[in-house]
Protein backbone atom coordinates (compact mmCIF):
# COMPACT_ATOMS: atom_id res chain seq x y z
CA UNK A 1 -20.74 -11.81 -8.53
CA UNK A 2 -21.20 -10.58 -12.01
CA UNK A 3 -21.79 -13.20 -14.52
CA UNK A 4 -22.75 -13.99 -18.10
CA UNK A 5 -24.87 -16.67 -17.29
CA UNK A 6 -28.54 -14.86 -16.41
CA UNK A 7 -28.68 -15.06 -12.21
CA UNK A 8 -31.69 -14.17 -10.49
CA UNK A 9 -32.15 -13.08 -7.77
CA UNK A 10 -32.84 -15.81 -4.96
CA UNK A 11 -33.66 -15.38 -1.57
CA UNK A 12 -31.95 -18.34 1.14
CA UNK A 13 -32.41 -18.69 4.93
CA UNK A 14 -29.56 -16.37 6.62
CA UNK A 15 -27.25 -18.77 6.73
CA UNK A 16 -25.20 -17.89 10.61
CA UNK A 17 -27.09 -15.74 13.21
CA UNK A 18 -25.29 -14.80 16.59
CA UNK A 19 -28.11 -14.65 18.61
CA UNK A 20 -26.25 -12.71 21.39
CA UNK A 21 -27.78 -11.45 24.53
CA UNK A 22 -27.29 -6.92 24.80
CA UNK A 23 -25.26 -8.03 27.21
CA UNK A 24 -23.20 -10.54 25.58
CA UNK A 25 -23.01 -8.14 22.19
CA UNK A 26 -21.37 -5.24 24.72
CA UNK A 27 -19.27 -7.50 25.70
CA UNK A 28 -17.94 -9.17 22.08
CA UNK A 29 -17.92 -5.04 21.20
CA UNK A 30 -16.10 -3.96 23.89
CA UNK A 31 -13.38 -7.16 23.38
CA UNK A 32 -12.71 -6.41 20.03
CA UNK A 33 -12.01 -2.85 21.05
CA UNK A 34 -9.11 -3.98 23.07
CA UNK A 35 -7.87 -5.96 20.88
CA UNK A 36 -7.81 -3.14 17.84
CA UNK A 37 -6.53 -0.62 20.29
CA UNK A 38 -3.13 -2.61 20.12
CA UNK A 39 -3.56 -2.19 16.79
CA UNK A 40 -0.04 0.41 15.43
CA UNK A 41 1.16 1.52 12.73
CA UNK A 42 5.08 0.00 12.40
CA UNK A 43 8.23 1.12 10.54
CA UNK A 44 10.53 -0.92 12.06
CA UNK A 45 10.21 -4.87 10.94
CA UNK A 46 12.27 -7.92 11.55
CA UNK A 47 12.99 -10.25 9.11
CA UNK A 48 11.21 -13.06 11.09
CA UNK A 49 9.32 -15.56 8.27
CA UNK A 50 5.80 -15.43 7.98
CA UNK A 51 4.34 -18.66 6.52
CA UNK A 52 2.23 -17.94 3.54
CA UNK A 53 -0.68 -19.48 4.86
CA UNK A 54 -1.43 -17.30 7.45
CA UNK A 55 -0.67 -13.95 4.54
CA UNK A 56 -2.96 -16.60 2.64
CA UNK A 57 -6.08 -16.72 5.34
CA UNK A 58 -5.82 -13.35 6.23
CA UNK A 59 -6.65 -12.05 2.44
CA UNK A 60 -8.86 -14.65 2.67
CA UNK A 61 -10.62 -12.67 5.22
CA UNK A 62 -10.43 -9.59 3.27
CA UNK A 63 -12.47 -11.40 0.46
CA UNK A 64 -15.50 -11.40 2.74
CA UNK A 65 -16.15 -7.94 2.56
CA UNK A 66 -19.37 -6.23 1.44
CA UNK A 67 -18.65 -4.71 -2.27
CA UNK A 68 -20.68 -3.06 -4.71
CA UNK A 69 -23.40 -5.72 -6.27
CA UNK A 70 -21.19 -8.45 -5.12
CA UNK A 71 -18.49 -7.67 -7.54
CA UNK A 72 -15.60 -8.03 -5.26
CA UNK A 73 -12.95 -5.89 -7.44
CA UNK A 74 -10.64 -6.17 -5.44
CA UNK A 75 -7.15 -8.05 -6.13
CA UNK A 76 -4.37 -8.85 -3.68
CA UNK A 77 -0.83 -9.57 -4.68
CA UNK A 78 1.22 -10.74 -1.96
CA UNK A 79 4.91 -10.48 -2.30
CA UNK A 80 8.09 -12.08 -0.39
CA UNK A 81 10.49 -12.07 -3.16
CA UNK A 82 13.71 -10.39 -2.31
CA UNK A 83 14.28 -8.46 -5.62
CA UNK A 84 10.99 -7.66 -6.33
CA UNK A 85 10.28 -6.04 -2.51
CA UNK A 86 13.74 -4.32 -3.62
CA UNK A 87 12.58 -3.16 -6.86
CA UNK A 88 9.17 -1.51 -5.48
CA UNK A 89 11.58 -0.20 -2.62
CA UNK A 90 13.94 1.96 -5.09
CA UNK A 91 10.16 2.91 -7.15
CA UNK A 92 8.75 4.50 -4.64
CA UNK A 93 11.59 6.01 -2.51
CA UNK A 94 12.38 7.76 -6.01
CA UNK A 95 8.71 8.80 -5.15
CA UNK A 96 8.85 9.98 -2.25
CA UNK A 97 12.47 11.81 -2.72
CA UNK A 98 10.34 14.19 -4.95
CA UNK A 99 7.66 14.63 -2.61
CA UNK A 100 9.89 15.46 -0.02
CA UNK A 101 12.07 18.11 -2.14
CA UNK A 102 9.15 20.18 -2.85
CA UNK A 103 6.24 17.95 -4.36
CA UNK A 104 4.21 18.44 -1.06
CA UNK A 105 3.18 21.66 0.56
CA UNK A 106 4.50 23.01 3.45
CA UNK A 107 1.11 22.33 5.48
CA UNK A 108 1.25 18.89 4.36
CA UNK A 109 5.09 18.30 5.52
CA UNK A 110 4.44 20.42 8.67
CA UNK A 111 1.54 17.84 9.11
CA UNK A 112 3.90 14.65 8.60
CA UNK A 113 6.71 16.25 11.33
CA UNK A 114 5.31 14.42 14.26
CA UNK A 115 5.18 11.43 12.78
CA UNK A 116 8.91 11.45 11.74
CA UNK A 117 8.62 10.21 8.38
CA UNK A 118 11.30 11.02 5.09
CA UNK A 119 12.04 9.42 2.01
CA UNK A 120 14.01 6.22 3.56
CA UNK A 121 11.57 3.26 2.92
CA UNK A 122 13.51 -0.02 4.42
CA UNK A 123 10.47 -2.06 5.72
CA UNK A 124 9.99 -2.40 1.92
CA UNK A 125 12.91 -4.59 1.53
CA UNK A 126 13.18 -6.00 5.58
CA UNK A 127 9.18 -6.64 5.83
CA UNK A 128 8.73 -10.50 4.82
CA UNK A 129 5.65 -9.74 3.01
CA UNK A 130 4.32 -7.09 0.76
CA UNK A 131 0.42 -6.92 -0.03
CA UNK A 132 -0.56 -4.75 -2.89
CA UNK A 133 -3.92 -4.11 -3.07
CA UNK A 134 -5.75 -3.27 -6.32
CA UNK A 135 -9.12 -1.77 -7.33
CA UNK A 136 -10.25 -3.37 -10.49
CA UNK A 137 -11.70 -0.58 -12.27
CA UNK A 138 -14.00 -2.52 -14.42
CA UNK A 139 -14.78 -6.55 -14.75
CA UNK A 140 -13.71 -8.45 -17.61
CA UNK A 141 -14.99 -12.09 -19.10
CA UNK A 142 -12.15 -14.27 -20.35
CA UNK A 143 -12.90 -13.12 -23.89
CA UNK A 144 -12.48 -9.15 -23.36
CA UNK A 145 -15.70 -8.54 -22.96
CA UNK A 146 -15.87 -5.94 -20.21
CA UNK A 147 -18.54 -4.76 -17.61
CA UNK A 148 -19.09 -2.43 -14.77
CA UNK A 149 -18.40 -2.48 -11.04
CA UNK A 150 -19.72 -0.20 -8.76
CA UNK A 151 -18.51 1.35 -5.91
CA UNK A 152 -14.93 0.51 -6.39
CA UNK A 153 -12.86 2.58 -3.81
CA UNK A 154 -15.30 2.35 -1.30
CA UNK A 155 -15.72 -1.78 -1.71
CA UNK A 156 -11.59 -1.63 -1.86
CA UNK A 157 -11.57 0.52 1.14
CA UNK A 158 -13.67 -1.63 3.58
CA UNK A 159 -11.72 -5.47 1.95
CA UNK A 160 -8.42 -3.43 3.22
CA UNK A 161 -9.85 -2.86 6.63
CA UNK A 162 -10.98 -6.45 7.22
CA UNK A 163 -7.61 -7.38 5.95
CA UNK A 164 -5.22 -4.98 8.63
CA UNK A 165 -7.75 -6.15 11.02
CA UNK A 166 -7.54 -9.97 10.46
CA UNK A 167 -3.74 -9.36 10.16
CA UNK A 168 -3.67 -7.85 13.45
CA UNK A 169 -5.89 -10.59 14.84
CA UNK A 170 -3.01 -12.80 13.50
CA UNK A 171 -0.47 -11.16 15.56
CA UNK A 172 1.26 -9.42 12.52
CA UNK A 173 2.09 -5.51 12.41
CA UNK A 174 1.97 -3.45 9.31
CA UNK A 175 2.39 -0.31 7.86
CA UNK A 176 0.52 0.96 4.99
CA UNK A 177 2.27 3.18 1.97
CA UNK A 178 0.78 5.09 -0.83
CA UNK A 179 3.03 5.99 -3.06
CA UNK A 180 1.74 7.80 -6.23
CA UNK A 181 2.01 7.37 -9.17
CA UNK A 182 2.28 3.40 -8.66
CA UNK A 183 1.41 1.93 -12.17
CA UNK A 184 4.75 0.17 -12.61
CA UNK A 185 3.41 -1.93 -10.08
CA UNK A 186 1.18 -3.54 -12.96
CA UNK A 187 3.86 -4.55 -14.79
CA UNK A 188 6.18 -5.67 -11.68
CA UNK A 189 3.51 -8.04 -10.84
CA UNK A 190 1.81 -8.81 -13.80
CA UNK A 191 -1.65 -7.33 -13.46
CA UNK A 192 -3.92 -6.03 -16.03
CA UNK A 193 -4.58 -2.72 -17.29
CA UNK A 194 -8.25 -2.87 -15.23
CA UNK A 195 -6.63 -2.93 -12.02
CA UNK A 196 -5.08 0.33 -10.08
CA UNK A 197 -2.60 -0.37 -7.76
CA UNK A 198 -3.42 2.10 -4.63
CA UNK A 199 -1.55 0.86 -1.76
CA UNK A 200 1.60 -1.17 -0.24
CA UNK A 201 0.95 -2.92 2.60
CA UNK A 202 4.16 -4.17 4.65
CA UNK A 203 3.56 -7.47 6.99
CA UNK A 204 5.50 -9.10 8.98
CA UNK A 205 6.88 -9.07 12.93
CA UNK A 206 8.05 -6.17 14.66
CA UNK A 207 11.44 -5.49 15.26
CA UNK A 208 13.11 -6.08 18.81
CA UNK A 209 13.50 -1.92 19.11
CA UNK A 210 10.29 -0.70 17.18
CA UNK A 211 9.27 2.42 18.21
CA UNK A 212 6.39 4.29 17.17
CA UNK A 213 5.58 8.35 17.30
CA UNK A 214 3.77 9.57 20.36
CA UNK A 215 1.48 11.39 18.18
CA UNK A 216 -0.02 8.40 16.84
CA UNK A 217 -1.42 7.25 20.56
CA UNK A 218 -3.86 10.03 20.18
CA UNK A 219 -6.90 9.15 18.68
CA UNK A 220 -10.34 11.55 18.60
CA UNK A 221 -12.53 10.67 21.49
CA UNK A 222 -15.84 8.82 21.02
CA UNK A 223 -18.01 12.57 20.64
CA UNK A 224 -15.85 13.65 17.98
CA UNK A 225 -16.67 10.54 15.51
CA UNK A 226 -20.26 9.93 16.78
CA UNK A 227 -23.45 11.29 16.21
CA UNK A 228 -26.42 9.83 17.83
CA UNK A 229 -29.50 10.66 17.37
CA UNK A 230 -32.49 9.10 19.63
C-alpha cells in the first residue's frame, strides 16, 4: 500500500501455511475444479434479493488479490438501485445498438452467433445487483498529490477473478458486460477522474427458465492451455 509516511520494508513470519499432504493438495485441486466447472455465464436473472452482505464479503474477497506493489487500484461500486441499474441499462444498450448496426466486423458478429447475443440488455435492470469494477489509473493522497500504480489491468484482472469466483462460491450467477465507451459511469456513480470504469458485472439468482448457449459448455482441453516442461 502506497503511502506518504516512509515504509520499509519488513519481513514477518508467513502468517497461514496449509501444510497439505500431495495427496490432500490433489484433492483440494481437484474439488475446487468441480465446483468452478458449475461455474456459467447467465442472461436470464430473477429478481430474487440478494442481501448486501454477502455482495459485501464477496468484494471483500476480491480485495485479497495480488496487485502491483500492493497498490490495490482497484474500486468496486456495487449497485441495487432501480433507476440507476435502469439508467446504465439505456447507456449501454445505446452502445451496443451501434455495435450491432455496423460498429463490429463481420468476423466479430459471426463470432458472437453461437452465443445468441443482440443489443437487448434486461439483466441490467432485473439483476438485483450491479458491480462495476474500476482500474484506478493512478493513486492520489487526500490533498491531490498523485502517484503511480503499476500493473493496473493485470492487478484489476486477477481482483475480478477472485471476485466471480467467490460469487460463485456464494451460490450467485453472473454475467459480465463491457460496454465501451463507459465513462458516464464516473459520473453515474460518483467516481473520480483516476478511475476507468471497464466492466458491468450482473449478480444475482438465476431465473426459473435460464438457459445458456451450448457453445459455451465447450471449453479447450487441458493440452491446449498447458505447457509443461520437466
Amino acid at each position: 500500500m502506497f503511502s506518504r509516511d516512509d515504509i520499509q520494508y519488513e519481513a514477518i513470519p508467513l502468517p497461514h501455511r496449509a501444510n497439505m499432504t500431495d495427496g490432500e493438495m490433489l484433492k483440494a485441486a481437484k474439488s475446487f475444479f468441480e465446483r468452478m466447472k458449475k461455474r456459467h455465464s447467465v442472461r436470464d436473472f430473477s429478481d430474487q434479493p440478494v442481501p448486501r452482505e454477502v455482495i459485501e464479503e464477496c468484494v471483500r474477497t476480491a480485495g485479497r488479490a495480488p496487485s502491483g506493489a500492493n497498490h490495490q487500484p482497484w474500486h468496486f461500486a456495487a449497485i441495487s438501485d432501480p433507476e440507476m441499474k435502469h439508467e446504465i441499462r439505456l447507456a449501454a444498450e445505446a452502445e451496443e445498438k451501434e455495435f450491432y448496426a455496423g460498429g463490429a466486423s463481420d468476423e466479430w458478429l459471426k463470432a458472437l452467433e453461437p452465443i445468441g447475443t443482440d443489443e437487448q440488455k434486461p439483466h441490467l435492470d432485473i439483476a438485483p445487483w450491479l458491480i462495476v469494477v474500476f482500474s484506478q489509473r493512478w493513486g492520489e493522497f487526500d490533498n491531490g498529490v498523485r502517484f503511480k500504480n503499476y500493473y493496473v489491468p493485470e492487478s484489476v484482472g486477477i481482483a475480478t477473478g477472485f471476485l466471480i469466483a467467490a460469487l460463485h462460491h456464494a451460490g450467485l450467477v453472473t454475467l459480465t458486460h463491457t460496454p465501451n465507451p463507459m465513462r458516464f459511469l464516473n459520473g453515474l456513480i460518483g467516481r473520480p477522474e483516476s478511475e476507468k470504469p471497464i466492466m458491468i458485472i450482473a449478480v444475482g439468482h438465476p431465473a426459473a427458465d435460464a438457459t445458456i448457449p451450448q457453445v459455451s459448455t465447450i471449453k479447450k482441453p487441458l493440452d491446449q492451455i498447458l505447457s509443461v516442461k520437466e
